[in-house]
Protein backbone atom coordinates (compact mmCIF):
# COMPACT_ATOMS: atom_id res chain seq x y z
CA UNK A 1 191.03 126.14 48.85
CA UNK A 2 193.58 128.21 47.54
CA UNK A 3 193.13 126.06 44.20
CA UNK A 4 189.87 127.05 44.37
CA UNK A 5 190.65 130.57 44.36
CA UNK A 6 192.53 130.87 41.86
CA UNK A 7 189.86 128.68 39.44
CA UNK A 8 187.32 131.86 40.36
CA UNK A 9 189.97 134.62 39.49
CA UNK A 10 190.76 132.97 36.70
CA UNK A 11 186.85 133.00 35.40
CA UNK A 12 186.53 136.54 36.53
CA UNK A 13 189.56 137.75 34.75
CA UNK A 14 188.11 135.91 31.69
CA UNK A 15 184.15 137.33 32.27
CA UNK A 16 185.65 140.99 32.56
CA UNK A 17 188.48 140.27 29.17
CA UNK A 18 185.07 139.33 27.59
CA UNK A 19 182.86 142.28 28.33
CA UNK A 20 185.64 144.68 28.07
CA UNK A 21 186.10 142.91 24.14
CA UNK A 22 182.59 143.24 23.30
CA UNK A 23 182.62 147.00 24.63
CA UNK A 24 185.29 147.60 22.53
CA UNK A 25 184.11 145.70 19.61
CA UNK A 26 180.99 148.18 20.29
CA UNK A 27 182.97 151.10 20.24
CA UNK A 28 184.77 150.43 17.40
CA UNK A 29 182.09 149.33 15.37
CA UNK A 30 180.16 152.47 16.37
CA UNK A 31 183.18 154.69 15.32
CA UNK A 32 184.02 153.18 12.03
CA UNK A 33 180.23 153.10 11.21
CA UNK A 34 179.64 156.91 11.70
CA UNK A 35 183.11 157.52 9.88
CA UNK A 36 181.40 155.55 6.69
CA UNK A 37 177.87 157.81 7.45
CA UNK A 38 180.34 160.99 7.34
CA UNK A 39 181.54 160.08 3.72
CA UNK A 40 178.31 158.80 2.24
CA UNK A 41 176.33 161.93 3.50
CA UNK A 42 174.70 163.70 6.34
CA UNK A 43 172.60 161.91 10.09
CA UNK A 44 168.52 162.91 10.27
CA UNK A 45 167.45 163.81 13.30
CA UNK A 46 167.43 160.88 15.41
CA UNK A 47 165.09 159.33 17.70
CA UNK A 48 166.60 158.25 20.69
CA UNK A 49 166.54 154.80 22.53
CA UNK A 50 167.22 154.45 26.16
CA UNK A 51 167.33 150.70 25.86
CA UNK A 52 169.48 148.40 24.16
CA UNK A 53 168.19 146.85 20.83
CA UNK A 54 165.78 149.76 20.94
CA UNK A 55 163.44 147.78 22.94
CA UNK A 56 161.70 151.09 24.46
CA UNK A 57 160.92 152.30 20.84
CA UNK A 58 159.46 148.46 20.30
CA UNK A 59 157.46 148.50 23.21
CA UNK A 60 156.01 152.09 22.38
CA UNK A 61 155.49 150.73 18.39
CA UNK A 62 153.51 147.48 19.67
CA UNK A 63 151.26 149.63 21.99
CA UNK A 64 150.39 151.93 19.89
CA UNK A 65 149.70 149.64 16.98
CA UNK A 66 147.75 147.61 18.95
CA UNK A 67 145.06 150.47 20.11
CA UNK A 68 145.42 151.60 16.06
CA UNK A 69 147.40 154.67 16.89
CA UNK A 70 149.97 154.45 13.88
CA UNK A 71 149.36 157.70 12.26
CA UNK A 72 149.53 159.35 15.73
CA UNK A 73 152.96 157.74 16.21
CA UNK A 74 154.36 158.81 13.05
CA UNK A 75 153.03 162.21 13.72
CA UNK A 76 154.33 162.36 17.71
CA UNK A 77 157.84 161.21 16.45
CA UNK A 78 158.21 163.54 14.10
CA UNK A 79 156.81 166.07 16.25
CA UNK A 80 159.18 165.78 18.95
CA UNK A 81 162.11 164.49 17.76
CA UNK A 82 162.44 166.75 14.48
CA UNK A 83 159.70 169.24 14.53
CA UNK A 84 159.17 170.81 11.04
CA UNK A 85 160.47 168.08 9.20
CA UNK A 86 159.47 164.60 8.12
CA UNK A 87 162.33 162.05 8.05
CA UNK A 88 163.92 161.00 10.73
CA UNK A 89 166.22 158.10 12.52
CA UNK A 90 165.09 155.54 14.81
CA UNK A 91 165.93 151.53 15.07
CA UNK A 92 164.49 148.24 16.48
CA UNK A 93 167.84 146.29 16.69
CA UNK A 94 169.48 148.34 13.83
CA UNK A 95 169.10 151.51 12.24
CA UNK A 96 166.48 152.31 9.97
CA UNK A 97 165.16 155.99 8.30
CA UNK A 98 161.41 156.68 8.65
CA UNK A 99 159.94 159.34 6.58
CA UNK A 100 156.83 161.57 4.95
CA UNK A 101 159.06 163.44 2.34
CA UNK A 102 158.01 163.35 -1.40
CA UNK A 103 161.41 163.96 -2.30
CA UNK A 104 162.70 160.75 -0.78
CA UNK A 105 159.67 158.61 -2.14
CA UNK A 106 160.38 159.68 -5.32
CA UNK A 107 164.00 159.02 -5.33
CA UNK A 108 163.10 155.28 -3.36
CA UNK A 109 160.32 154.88 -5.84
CA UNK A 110 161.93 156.20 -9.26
CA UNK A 111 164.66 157.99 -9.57
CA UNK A 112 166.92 156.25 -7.53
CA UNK A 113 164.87 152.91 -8.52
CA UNK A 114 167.54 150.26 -8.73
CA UNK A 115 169.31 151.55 -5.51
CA UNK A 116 165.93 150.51 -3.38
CA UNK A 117 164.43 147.25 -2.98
CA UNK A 118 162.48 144.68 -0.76
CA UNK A 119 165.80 143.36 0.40
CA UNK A 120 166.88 139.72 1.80
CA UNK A 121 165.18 140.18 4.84
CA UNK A 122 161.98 141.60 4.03
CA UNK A 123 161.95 138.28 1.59
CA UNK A 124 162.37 136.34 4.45
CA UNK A 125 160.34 138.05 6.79
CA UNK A 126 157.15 137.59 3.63
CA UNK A 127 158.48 134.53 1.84
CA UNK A 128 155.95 131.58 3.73
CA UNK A 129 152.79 134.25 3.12
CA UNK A 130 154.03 135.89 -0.42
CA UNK A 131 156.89 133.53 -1.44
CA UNK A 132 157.99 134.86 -4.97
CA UNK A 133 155.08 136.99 -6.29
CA UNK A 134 155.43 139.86 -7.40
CA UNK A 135 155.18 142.09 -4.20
CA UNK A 136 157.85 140.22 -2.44
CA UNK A 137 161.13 139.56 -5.45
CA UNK A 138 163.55 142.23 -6.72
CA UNK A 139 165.30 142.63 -9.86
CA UNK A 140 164.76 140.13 -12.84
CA UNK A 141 162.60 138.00 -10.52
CA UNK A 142 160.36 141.18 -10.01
CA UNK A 143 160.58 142.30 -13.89
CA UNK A 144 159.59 138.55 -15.23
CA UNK A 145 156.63 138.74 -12.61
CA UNK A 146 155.32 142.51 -13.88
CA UNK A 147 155.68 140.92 -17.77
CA UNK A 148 153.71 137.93 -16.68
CA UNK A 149 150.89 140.12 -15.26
CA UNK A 150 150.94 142.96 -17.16
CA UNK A 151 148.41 141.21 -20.27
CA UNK A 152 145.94 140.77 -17.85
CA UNK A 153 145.55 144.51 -17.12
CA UNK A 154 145.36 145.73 -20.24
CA UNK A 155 142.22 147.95 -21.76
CA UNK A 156 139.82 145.02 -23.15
CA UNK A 157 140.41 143.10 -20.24
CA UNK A 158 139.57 146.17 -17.96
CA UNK A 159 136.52 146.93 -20.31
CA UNK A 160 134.94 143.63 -19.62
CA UNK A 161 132.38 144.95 -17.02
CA UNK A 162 129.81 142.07 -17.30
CA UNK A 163 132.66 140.59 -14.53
CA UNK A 164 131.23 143.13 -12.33
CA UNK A 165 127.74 143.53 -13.14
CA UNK A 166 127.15 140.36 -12.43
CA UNK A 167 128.89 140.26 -8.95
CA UNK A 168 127.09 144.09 -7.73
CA UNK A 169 123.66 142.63 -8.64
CA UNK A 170 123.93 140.76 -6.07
CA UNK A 171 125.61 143.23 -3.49
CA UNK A 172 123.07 145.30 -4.03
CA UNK A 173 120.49 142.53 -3.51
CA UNK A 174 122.03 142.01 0.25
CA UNK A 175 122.42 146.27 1.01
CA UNK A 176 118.27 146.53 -0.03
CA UNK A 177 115.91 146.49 3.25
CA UNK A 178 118.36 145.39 5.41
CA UNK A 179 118.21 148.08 8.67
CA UNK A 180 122.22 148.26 8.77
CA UNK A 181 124.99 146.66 6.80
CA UNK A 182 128.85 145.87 8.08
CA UNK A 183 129.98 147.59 4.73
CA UNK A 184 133.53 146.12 5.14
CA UNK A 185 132.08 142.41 5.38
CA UNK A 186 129.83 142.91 2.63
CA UNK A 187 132.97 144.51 0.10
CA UNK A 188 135.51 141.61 1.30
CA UNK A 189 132.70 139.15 -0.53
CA UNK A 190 131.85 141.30 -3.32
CA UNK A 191 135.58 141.60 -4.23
CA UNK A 192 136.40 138.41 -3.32
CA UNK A 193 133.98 137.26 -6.02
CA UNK A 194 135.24 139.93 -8.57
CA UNK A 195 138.62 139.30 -8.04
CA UNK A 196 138.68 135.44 -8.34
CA UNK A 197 135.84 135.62 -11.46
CA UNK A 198 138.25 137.77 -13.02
CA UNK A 199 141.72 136.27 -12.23
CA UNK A 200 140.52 132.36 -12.05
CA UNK A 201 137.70 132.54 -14.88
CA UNK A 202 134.86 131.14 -11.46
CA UNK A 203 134.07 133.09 -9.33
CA UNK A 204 134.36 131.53 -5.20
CA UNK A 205 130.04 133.27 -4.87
CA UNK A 206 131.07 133.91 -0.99
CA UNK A 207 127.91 137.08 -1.58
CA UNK A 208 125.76 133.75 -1.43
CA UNK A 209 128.01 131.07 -0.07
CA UNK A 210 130.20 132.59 2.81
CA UNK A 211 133.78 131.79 2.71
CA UNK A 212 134.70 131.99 6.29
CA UNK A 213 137.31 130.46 6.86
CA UNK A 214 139.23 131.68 3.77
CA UNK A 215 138.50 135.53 4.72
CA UNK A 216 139.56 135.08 8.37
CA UNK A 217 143.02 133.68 7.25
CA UNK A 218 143.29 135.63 5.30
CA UNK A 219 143.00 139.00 7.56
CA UNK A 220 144.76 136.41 10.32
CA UNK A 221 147.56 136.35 7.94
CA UNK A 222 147.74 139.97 7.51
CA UNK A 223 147.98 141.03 10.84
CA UNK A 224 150.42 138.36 11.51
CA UNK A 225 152.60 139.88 9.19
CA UNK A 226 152.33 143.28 10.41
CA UNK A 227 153.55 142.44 13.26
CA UNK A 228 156.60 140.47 12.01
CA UNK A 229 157.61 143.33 9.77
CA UNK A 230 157.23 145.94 12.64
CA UNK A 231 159.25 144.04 15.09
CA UNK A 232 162.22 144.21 12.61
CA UNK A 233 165.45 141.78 13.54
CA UNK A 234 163.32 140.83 16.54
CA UNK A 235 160.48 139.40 14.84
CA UNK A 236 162.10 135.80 15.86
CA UNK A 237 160.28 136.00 18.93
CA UNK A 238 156.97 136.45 17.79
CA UNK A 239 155.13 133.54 18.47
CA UNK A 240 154.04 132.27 15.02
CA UNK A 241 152.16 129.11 15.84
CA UNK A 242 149.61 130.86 19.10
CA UNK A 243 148.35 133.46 16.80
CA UNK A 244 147.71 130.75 14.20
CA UNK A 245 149.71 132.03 11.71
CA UNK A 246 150.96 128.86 9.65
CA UNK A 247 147.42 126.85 10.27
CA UNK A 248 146.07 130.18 8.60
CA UNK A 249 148.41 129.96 5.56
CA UNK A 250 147.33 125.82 5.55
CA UNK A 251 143.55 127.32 4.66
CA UNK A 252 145.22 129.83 2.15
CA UNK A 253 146.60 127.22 0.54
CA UNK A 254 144.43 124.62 0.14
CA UNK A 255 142.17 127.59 -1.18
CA UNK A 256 144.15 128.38 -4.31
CA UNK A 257 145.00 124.68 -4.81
CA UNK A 258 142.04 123.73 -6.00
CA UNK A 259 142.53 126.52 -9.12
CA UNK A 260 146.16 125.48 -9.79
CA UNK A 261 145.04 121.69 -9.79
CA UNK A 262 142.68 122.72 -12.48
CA UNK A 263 144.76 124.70 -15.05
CA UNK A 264 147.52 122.11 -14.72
CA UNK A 265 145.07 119.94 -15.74
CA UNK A 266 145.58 120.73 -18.77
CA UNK A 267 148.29 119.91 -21.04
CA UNK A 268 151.12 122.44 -22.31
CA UNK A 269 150.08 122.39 -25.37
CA UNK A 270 146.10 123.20 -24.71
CA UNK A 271 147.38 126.34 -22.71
CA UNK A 272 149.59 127.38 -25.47
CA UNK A 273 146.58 127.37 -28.23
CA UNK A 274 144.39 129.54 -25.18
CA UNK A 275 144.93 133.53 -25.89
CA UNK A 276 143.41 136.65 -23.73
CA UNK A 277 140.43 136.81 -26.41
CA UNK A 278 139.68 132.91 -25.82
CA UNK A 279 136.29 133.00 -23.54
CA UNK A 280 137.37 131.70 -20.06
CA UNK A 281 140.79 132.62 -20.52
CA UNK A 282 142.33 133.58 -17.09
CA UNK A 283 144.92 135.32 -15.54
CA UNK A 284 145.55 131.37 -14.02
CA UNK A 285 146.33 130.13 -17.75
CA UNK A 286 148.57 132.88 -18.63
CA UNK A 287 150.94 131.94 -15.31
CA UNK A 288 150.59 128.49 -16.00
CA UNK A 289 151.42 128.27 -19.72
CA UNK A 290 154.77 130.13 -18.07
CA UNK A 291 155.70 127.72 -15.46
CA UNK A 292 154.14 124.66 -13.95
CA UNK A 293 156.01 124.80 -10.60
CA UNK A 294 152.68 124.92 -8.08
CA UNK A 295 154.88 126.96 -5.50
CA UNK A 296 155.24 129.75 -8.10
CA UNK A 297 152.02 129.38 -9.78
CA UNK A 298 150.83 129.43 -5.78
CA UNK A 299 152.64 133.18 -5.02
CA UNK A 300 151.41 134.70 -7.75
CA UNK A 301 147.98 134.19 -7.11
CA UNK A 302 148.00 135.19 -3.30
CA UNK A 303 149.68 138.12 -4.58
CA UNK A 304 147.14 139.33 -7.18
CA UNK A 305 144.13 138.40 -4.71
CA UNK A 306 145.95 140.40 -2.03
CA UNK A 307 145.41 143.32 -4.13
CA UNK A 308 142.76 142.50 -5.96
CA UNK A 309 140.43 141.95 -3.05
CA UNK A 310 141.30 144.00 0.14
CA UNK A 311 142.25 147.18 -1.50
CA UNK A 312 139.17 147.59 -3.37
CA UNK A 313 137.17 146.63 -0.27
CA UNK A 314 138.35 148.56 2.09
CA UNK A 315 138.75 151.43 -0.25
CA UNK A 316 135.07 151.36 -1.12
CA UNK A 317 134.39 151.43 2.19
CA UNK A 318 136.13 154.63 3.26
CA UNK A 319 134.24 156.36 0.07
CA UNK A 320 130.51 154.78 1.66
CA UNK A 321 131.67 156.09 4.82
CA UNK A 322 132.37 159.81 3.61
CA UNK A 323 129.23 159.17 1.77
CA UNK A 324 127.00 158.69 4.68
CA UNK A 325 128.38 161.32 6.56
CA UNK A 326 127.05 164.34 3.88
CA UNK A 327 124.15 163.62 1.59
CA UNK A 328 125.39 166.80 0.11
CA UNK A 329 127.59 164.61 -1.99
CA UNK A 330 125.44 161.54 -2.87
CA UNK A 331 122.70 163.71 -3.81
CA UNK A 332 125.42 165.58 -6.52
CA UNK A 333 127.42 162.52 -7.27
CA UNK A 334 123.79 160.84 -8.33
CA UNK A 335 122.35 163.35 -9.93
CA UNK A 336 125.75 163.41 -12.22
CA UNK A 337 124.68 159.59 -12.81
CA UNK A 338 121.55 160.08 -13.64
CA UNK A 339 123.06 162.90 -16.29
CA UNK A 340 124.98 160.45 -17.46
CA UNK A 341 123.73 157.34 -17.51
CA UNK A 342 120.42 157.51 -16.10
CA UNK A 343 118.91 154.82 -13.49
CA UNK A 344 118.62 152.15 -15.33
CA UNK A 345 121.42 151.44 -18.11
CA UNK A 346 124.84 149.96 -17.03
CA UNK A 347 127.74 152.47 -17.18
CA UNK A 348 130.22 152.01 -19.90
CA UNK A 349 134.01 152.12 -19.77
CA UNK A 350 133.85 155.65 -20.97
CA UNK A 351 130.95 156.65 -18.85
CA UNK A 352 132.97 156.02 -15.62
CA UNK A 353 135.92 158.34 -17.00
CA UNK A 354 133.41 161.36 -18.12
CA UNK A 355 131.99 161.68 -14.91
CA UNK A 356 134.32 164.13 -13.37
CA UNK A 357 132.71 164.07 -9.73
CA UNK A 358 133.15 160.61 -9.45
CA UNK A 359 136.48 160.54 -10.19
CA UNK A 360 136.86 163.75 -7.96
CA UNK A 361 135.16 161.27 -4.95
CA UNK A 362 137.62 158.61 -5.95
CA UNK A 363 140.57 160.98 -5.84
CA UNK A 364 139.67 162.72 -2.36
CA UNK A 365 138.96 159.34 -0.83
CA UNK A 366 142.36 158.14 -2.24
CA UNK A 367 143.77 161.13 -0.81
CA UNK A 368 142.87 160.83 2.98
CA UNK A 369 142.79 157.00 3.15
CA UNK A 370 145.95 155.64 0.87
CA UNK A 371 145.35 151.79 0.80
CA UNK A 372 149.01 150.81 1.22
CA UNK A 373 149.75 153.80 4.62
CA UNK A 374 153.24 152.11 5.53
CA UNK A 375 155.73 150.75 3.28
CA UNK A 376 159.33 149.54 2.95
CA UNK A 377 162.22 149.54 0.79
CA UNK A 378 165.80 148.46 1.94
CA UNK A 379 169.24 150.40 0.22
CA UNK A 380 170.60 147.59 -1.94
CA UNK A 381 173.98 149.60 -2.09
CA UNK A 382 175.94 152.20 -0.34
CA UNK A 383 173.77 155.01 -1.25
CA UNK A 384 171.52 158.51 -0.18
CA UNK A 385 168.35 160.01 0.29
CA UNK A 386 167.84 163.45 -1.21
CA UNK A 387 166.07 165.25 1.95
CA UNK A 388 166.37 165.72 5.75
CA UNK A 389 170.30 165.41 6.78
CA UNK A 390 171.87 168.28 8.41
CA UNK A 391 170.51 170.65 10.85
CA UNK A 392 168.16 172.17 8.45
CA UNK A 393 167.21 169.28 6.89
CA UNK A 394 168.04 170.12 3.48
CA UNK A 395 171.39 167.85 3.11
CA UNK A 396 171.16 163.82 1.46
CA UNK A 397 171.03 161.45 4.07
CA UNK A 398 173.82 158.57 4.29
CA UNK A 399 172.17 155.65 3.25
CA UNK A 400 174.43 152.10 3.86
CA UNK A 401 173.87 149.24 2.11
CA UNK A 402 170.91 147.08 4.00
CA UNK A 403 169.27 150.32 5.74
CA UNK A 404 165.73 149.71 5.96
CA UNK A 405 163.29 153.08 5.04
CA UNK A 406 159.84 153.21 5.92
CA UNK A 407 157.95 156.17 4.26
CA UNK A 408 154.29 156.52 5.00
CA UNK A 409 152.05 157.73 1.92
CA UNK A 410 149.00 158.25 4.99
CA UNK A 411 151.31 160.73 6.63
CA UNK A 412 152.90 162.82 3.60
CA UNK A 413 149.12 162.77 2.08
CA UNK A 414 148.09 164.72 5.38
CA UNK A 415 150.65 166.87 6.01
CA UNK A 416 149.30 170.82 6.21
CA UNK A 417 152.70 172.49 4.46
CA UNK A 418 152.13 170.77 1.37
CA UNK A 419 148.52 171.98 0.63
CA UNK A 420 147.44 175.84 -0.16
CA UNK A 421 146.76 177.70 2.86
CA UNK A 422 143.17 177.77 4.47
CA UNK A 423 143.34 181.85 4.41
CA UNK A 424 143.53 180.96 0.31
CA UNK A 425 139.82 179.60 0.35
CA UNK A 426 141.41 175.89 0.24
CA UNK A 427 139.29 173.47 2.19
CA UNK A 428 141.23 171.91 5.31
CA UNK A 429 143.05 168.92 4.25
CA UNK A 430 141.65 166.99 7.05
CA UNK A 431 138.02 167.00 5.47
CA UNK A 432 136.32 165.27 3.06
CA UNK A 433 135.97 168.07 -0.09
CA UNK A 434 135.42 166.13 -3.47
CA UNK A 435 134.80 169.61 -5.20
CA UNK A 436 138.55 170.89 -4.30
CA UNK A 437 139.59 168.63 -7.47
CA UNK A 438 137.79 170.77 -9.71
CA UNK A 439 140.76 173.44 -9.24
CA UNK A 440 143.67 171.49 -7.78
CA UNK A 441 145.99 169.13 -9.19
CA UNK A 442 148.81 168.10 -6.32
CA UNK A 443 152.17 168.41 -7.18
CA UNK A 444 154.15 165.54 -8.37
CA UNK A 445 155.29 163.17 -5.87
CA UNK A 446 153.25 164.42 -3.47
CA UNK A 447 149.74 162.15 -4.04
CA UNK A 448 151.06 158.84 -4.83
CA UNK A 449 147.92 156.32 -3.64
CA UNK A 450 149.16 153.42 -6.29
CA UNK A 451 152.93 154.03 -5.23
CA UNK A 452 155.02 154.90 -8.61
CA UNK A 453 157.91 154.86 -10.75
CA UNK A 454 158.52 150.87 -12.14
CA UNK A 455 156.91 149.38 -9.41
CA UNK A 456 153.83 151.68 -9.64
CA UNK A 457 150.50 149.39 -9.15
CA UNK A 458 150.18 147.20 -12.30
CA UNK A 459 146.21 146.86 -11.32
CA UNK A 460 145.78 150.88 -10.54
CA UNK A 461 142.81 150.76 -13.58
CA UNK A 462 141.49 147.39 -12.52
CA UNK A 463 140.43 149.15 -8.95
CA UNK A 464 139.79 152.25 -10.44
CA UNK A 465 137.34 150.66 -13.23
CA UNK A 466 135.62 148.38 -10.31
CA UNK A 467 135.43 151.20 -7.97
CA UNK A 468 133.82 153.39 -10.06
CA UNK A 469 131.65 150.61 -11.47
CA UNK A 470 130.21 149.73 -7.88
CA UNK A 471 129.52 153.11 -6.62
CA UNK A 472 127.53 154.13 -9.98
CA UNK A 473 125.10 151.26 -9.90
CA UNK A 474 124.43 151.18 -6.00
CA UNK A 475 123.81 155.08 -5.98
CA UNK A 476 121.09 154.10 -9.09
CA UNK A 477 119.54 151.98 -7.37
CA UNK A 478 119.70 153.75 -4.05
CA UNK A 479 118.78 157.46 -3.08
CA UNK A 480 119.92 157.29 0.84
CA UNK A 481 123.02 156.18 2.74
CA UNK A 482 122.43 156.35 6.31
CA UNK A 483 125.15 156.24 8.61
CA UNK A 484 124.28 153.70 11.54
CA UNK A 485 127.01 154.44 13.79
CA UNK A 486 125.72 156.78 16.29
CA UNK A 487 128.29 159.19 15.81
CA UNK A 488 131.50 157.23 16.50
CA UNK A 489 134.71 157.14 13.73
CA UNK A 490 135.26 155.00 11.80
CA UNK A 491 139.28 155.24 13.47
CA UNK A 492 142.08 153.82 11.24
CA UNK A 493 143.59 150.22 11.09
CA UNK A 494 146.50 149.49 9.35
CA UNK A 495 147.67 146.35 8.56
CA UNK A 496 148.87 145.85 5.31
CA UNK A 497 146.11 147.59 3.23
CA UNK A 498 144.28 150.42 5.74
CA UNK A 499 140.94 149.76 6.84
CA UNK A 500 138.87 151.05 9.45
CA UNK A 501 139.64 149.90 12.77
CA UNK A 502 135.47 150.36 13.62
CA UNK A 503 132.30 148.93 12.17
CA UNK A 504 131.13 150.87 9.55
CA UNK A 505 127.25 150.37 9.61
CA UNK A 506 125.36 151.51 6.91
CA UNK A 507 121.77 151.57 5.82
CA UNK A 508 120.71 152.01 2.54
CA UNK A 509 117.24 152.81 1.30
C-alpha cells in the first residue's frame, strides 16, 4: 500500500515539475519575445483572446465568414479594439498584424518588397491547389515564373480581340429573350472560354457545352482554401477529404492534363521553331518549350486560369449589377458607345481606351468591389511596418521574422478618412458614382485593385481589355438591364477572388 503511495506521489510530483516547466517555458518565451518586439519597434493595438491558441477569435472568424460577414469583421475589430486606426494585432495560434493602411501595403507591396513574401507556410498551406505557379513561390522561383509569363501579356497579344468576339457572340446569344439570367454563371463560362482560347490556343465552349464538373471544383477548391488559410496553424484539423477537397483537385487535374499531354506532344525542337506571331501559338507552348516537368507545366496553368477566369467574371458581374440598379448610367455609358463606335462595328484596342466613361465604370466598380479583398504576405526577416505602433499610431510596428500580415484592399478602398469630405460636393464613397472620376484621381497607394510594386498583376490589361470589350458589345446590342432581384443585395462573398454572396438575376432586353 504504502508502495503504492509513494508510485502516485511520485507521478504527481512529476505532473506538477511538468506544468510548472511549460509555465515557465511560457513565461520566458513571452518575456524574451516582447524584449525582441521592444528593439525591432513599437506593439499595434491588440485584439485580445480569452482562449488559448486564440480559439475565441477562430470561432468568431469561422462564423462570420460563413454568413459572408468579412468586411463587417474587419470593420468591428478595428472599431473596437483600435478605433480611428486601421492595423491592428490579433492571432489564431500565433501572432499575426491585420491591417487597411496604404502606408503598410505599400511598404509590403514595394518598398519594403524583398522583406515580404508568401512564406513557407502559406506554400504549404497552397502547394496541392497552386504548387509552384506563380501566385504561390518567392524569390527567383517567383521572378523565373513573371519572365515566363510576361510575353504573353504583351500589347499584340492583348490587341488580338477576335479571342473575344468570338466568345461574347455567343454570351450575348444566351442573355437575348431569356426572362432572367444568373449573371455570375453565365461570366464563369464566358471567361472560362476566353481564358483557355487565349492561354491553350482551344477554347473548353462550356457557353454551349457546360463544364460542370470542372467549375464546381473549381469554386469547391476555392472555398476549401479559404478556409485553410483562415484557420492559420490550425488548419490541420480541417477536414480535407468531407468537403471534397482532394477529389476536387483530381477533376482539376485531369482537366489541364489533357492540354499538357498535347503540347508535350510535340518535340523540343518543334516548340523551339513556334514564336508569339506563329498562329496557334499559346501561352501552353511558351511554358513548355521552358520545362517539360508536367507538375510545373500543371501550376502554372491553374494559376493563370485562376486569374484569368474568376476575376474577370465576377468583376463583370459587380459592374452588371451597378448597371441594373441606375439606367442613368447605361443609358450614358451607351450613348458614349454609340459616339464612338456605333451599334454595329467591333470596338478597337484604342476605342476601349478613348472612352473615358467606360473606363470611369471600370474604375468605380474596381473601387468598391477589389477582386483580391484579403491578402497575405509573411516578414521573411526581422523587420517593420511603417504605420500604427504606439499609442497614436504613428510609430513602425515590430515585425519578426515569420509574422503573418493580412491587409484588406476591400477595407482601405472603403474607408471614409481617405476620400474628400461629403460637405465638399464628393459623392459618398459607399455609392456607385462613375462620374466622380472625371475630377478625382486617388492618391497613391490608396486604390490598388491589381495589388502593386513587382508583384503587381502581370494580366491587369488582359482583364481590363476583356472587360471593356464585353460590356461595349452587350450594351450595343442591348438598350435595358433589368434587375430581377426584387430588391435584395447582392451581399459580398469572399473567397479568394470576391463575388457576390447572392444571385444576381438579370434581364436584358
Amino acid at each position: 500500500m504504502l508502495q503504492h503511495l509513494e508510485i502516485s506521489l511520485s507521478n504527481t510530483h512529476l505532473l506538477v515539475a511538468g506544468v510548472a516547466l511549460v509555465l515557465a517555458y511560457n513565461i520566458f518565451s513571452t518575456i524574451a519575445f516582447n524584449a525582441k518586439l521592444r528593439k525591432l519597434g513599437a506593439r499595434a493595438p491588440i485584439r485580445k483572446s480569452y482562449f488559448p491558441f486564440g480559439l475565441d477569435i477562430l470561432y468568431e472568424l469561422i462564423s462570420l465568414s460563413i454568413k459572408d460577414q468579412n468586411y463587417e469583421l474587419w470593420i468591428n475589430m478595428f472599431d473596437k479594439w483600435c478605433p480611428g486606426q486601421y492595423t491592428i494585432e490579433a492571432g489564431v495560434g500565433q501572432r499575426a498584424i491585420l491591417t487597411a493602411d496604404p502606408e503598410n501595403i505599400k511598404a509590403i507591396l514595394a518598398t519594403q518588397f524583398k522583406e515580404y513574401g508568401k512564406g513557407e507556410h502559406f506554400h504549404k498551406d497552397w502547394y496541392s491547389f497552386l504548387g509552384n505557379g506563380i501566385f504561390n513561390v518567392d524569390g527567383q522561383l517567383w521572378h523565373n515564373s513573371r519572365q515566363l509569363i510576361r510575353p504573353q501579356f504583351v500589347k499584340d497579344r492583348l490587341s488580338d480581340l477576335y479571342i473575344f468576339e468570338e466568345h461574347v457572340q455567343v454570351l450575348m446569344k444566351n442573355l437575348s429573350g431569356a426572362p432572367e439570367v444568373n449573371m455570375l454563371d453565365m461570366f464563369f463560362k464566358y471567361t472560362l472560354d476566353a481564358a483557355t482560347h487565349f492561354l491553350l490556343g482551344t477554347s473548353v465552349n462550356s457557353q454551349r457545352h457546360a463544364q460542370t464538373a470542372f467549375a464546381d471544383a473549381f469554386t469547391n477548391v476555392q472555398r476549401v482554401q479559404t478556409y485553410i488559410a483562415r484557420m492559420g496553424p490550425l488548419n490541420w484539423a480541417l477536414p480535407r477529404n468531407l468537403m471534397g477537397f482532394y477529389e476536387s483537385l483530381k477533376i482539376l487535374d485531369a482537366f489541364v492534363n489533357v492540354y499538357i499531354e498535347k503540347a508535350l506532344a510535340l518535340s523540343p525542337k518543334e516548340l523551339e521553331e513556334k514564336t508569339n506571331h506563329d498562329e496557334g501559338y499559346t501561352f501552353l507552348h511558351s511554358i513548355a518549350s521552358y520545362t517539360r516537368d508536367r507538375r510545373e507545366l500543371r501550376d502554372q496553368l491553374i494559376s493563370i486560369l485562376l486569374a484569368g477566369r474568376d476575376t474577370t467574371a465576377c468583376t463583370l458581374t459587380w459592374t452588371l449589377y451597378e448597371l441594373s440598379l441606375q439606367p442613368e448610367i447605361v443609358a450614358k455609358l451607351r450613348q458614349e458607345i454609340i459616339d464612338q463606335v456605333g451599334l454595329e462595328r467591333a470596338p478597337t484596342y484604342q476605342d476601349l481606351k478613348d472612352m473615358k466613361y467606360l473606363q470611369n465604370i471600370m474604375n468605380e466598380t474596381l473601387r468598391l468591389y477589389p477582386i483580391v479583398p484579403y491578402n497575405v504576405r509573411v516578414s521573411l526577416q526581422d523587420t517593420t511596418l511603417p504605420m500604427g505602433g504606439g499609442h497614436d499610431g504613428m510609430q513602425p510596428i515590430a515585425v519578426p521574422k515569420g509574422t503573418p500580415i493580412a491587409y484588406s484592399t476591400l477595407v482601405m478602398q472603403r474607408r471614409e478618412d481617405l476620400y474628400p469630405s461629403e460637405v465638399s460636393g464628393f459623392p459618398p464613397i459607399t455609392k456607385f458614382v462613375p462620374e466622380r472620376w472625371y475630377s478625382w484621381t486617388p492618391k497613391n497607394w490608396q486604390y490598388v485593385p491589381f495589388n502593386g510594386g513587382p508583384r503587381i498583376c502581370i494580366g491587369q490589361q488582359f482583364a481590363l481589355t476583356e472587360m471593356g470589350y464585353t460590356l461595349v458589345r452587350i450594351l450595343q446590342r442591348f438598350g435595358t438591364i433589368e434587375n430581377k432581384m426584387g430588391g435584395v443585395p447582392a451581399g459580398i462573398h469572399a473567397d479568394i477572388v470576391l463575388q457576390p454572396s447572392k444571385t444576381v438575376k438579370i434581364a436584358f432586353k
